[in-house]
N, C-alpha and C. Protein backbone atom coordinates (compact mmCIF):
# COMPACT_ATOMS: atom_id res chain seq x y z
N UNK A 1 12.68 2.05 -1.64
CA UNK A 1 12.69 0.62 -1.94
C UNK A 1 12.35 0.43 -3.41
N UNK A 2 12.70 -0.74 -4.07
CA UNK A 2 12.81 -0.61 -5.60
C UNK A 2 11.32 -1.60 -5.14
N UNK A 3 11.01 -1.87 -6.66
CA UNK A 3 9.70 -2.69 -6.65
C UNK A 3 9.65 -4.06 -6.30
N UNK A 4 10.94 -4.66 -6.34
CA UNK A 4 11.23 -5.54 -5.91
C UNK A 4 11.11 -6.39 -4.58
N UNK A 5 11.95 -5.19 -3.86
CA UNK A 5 11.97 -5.05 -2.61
C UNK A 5 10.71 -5.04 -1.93
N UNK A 6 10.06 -4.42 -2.29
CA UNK A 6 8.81 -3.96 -2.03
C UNK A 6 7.59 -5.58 -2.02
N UNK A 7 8.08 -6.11 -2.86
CA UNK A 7 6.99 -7.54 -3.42
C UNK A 7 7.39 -8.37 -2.52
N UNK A 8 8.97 -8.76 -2.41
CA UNK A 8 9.49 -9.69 -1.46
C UNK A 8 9.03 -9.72 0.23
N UNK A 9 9.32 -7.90 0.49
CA UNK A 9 8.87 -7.94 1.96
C UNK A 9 7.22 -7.89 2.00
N UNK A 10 6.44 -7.40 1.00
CA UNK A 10 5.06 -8.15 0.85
C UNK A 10 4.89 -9.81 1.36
N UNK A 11 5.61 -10.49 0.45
CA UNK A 11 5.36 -12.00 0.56
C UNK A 11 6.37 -12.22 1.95
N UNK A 12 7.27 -11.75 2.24
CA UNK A 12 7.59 -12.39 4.20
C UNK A 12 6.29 -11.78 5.26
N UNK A 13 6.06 -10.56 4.88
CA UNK A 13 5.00 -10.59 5.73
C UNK A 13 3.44 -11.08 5.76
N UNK A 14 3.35 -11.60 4.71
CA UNK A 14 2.27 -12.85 4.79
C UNK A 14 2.25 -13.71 5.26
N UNK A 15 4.04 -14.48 5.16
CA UNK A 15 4.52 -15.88 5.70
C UNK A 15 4.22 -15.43 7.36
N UNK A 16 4.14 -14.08 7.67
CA UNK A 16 3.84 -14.09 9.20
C UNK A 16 2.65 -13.86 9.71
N UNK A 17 1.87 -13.78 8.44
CA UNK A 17 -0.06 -14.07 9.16
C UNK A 17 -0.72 -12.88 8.61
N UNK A 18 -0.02 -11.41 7.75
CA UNK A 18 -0.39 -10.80 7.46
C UNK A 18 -1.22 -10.75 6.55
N UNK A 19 -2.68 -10.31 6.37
CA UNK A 19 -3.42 -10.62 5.66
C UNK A 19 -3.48 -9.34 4.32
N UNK A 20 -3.51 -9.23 2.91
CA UNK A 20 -3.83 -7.80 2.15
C UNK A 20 -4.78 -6.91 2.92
N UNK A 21 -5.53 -7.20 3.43
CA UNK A 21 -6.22 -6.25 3.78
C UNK A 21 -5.44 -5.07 5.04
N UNK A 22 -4.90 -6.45 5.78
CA UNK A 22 -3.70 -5.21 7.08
C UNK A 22 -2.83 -4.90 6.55
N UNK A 23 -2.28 -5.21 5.53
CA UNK A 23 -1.03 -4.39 4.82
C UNK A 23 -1.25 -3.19 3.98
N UNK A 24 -2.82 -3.14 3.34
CA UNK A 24 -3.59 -1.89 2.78
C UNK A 24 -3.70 -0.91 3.95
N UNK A 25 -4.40 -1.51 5.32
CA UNK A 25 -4.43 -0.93 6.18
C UNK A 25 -2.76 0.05 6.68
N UNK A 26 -1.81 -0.87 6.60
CA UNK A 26 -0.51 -0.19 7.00
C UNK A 26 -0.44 1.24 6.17
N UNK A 27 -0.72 0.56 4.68
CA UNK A 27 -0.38 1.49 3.95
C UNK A 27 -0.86 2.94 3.90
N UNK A 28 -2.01 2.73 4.44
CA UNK A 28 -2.93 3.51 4.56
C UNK A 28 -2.91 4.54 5.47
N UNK A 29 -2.26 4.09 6.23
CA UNK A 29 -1.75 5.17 7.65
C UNK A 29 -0.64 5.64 7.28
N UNK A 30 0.41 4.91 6.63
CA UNK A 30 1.57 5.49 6.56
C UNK A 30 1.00 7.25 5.52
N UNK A 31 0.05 6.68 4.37
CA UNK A 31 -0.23 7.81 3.86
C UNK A 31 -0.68 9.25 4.79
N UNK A 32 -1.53 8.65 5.99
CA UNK A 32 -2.13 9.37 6.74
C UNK A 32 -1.42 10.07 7.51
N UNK A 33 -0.01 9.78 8.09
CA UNK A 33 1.10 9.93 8.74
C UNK A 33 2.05 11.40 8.01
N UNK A 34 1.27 11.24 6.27
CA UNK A 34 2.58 11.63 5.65
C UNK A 34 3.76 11.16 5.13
N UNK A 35 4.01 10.11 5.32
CA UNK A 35 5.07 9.00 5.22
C UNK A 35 5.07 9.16 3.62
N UNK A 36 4.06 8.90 3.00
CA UNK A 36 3.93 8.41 1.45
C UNK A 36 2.96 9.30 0.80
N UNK A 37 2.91 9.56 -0.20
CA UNK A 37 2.45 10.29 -0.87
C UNK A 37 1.18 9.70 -1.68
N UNK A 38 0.39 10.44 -2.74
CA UNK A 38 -0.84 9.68 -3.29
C UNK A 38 -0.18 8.57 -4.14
N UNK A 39 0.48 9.44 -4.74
CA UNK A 39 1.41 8.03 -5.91
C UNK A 39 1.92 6.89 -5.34
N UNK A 40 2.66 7.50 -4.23
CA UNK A 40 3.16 6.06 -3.36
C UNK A 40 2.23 5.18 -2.86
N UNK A 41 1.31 5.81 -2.19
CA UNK A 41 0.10 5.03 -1.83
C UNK A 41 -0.17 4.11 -3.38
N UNK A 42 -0.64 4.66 -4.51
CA UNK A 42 -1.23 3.95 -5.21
C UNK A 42 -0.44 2.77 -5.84
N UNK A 43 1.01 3.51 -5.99
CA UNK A 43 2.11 2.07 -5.98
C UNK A 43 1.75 0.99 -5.39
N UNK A 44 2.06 1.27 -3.98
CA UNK A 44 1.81 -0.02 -3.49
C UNK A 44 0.49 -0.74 -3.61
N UNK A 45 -0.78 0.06 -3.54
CA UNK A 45 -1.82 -0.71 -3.37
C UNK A 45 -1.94 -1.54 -4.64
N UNK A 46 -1.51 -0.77 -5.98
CA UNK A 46 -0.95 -1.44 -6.92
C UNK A 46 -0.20 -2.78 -7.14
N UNK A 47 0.66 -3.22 -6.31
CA UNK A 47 1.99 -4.19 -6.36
C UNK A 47 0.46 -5.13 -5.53
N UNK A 48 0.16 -5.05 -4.52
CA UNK A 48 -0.78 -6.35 -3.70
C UNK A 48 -2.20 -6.69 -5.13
N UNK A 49 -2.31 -5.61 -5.69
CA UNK A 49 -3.20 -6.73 -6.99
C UNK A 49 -4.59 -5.49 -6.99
N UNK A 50 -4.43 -4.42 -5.98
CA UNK A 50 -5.47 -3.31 -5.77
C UNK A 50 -5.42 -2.21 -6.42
N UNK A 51 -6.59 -1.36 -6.87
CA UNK A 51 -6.83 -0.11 -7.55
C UNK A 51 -7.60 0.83 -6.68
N UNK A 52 -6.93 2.17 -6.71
CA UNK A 52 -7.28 3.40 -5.55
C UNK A 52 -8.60 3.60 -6.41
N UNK A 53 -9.76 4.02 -5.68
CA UNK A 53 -10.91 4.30 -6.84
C UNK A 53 -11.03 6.01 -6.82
N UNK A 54 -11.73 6.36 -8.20
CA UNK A 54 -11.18 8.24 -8.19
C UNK A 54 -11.62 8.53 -7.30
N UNK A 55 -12.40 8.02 -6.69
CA UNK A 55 -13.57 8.59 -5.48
C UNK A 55 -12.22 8.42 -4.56
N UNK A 56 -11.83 7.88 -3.71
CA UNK A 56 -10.74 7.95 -2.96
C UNK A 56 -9.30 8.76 -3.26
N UNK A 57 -9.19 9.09 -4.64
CA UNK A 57 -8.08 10.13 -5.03
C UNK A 57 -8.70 11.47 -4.75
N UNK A 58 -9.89 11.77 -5.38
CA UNK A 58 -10.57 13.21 -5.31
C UNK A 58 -10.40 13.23 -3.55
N UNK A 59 -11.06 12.29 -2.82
CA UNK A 59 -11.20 12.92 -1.30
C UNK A 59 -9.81 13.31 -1.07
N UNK A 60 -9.08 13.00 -0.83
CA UNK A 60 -7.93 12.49 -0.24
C UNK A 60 -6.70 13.46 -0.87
N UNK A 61 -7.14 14.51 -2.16
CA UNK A 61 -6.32 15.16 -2.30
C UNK A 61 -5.68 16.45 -1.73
């Protein structure tokens, strides 16, 4: 998904009750899943207005 894409389906899934914090949460599993990677993870948490802290990069590597 381009970054775009990415912002837009951000803002429809708010219009449906989704709050940043459950969409961090999504994100968060998808990382956990494997789905996404550290970078990807930090993309997105990036695009909602959030910063991964090093303490959460060091664990998590």
């Amino acid at each position: 998904m381009t970054k775009e894409e990415v912002l837009m389906a951000n803002e429809e899934l708010r219009k449906q009750g989704y709050t940043d914090e459950v969409l961090l949460d999504i994100y968060y599993r998808m990382f956990q899943d494997g789905k996404l990677n550290m970078d990807q993870l930090e993309e997105l948490v990036n695009l909602l207005g959030y910063e991964l802290t090093d303490e959460f990069k060091k664990k998590n590597n």
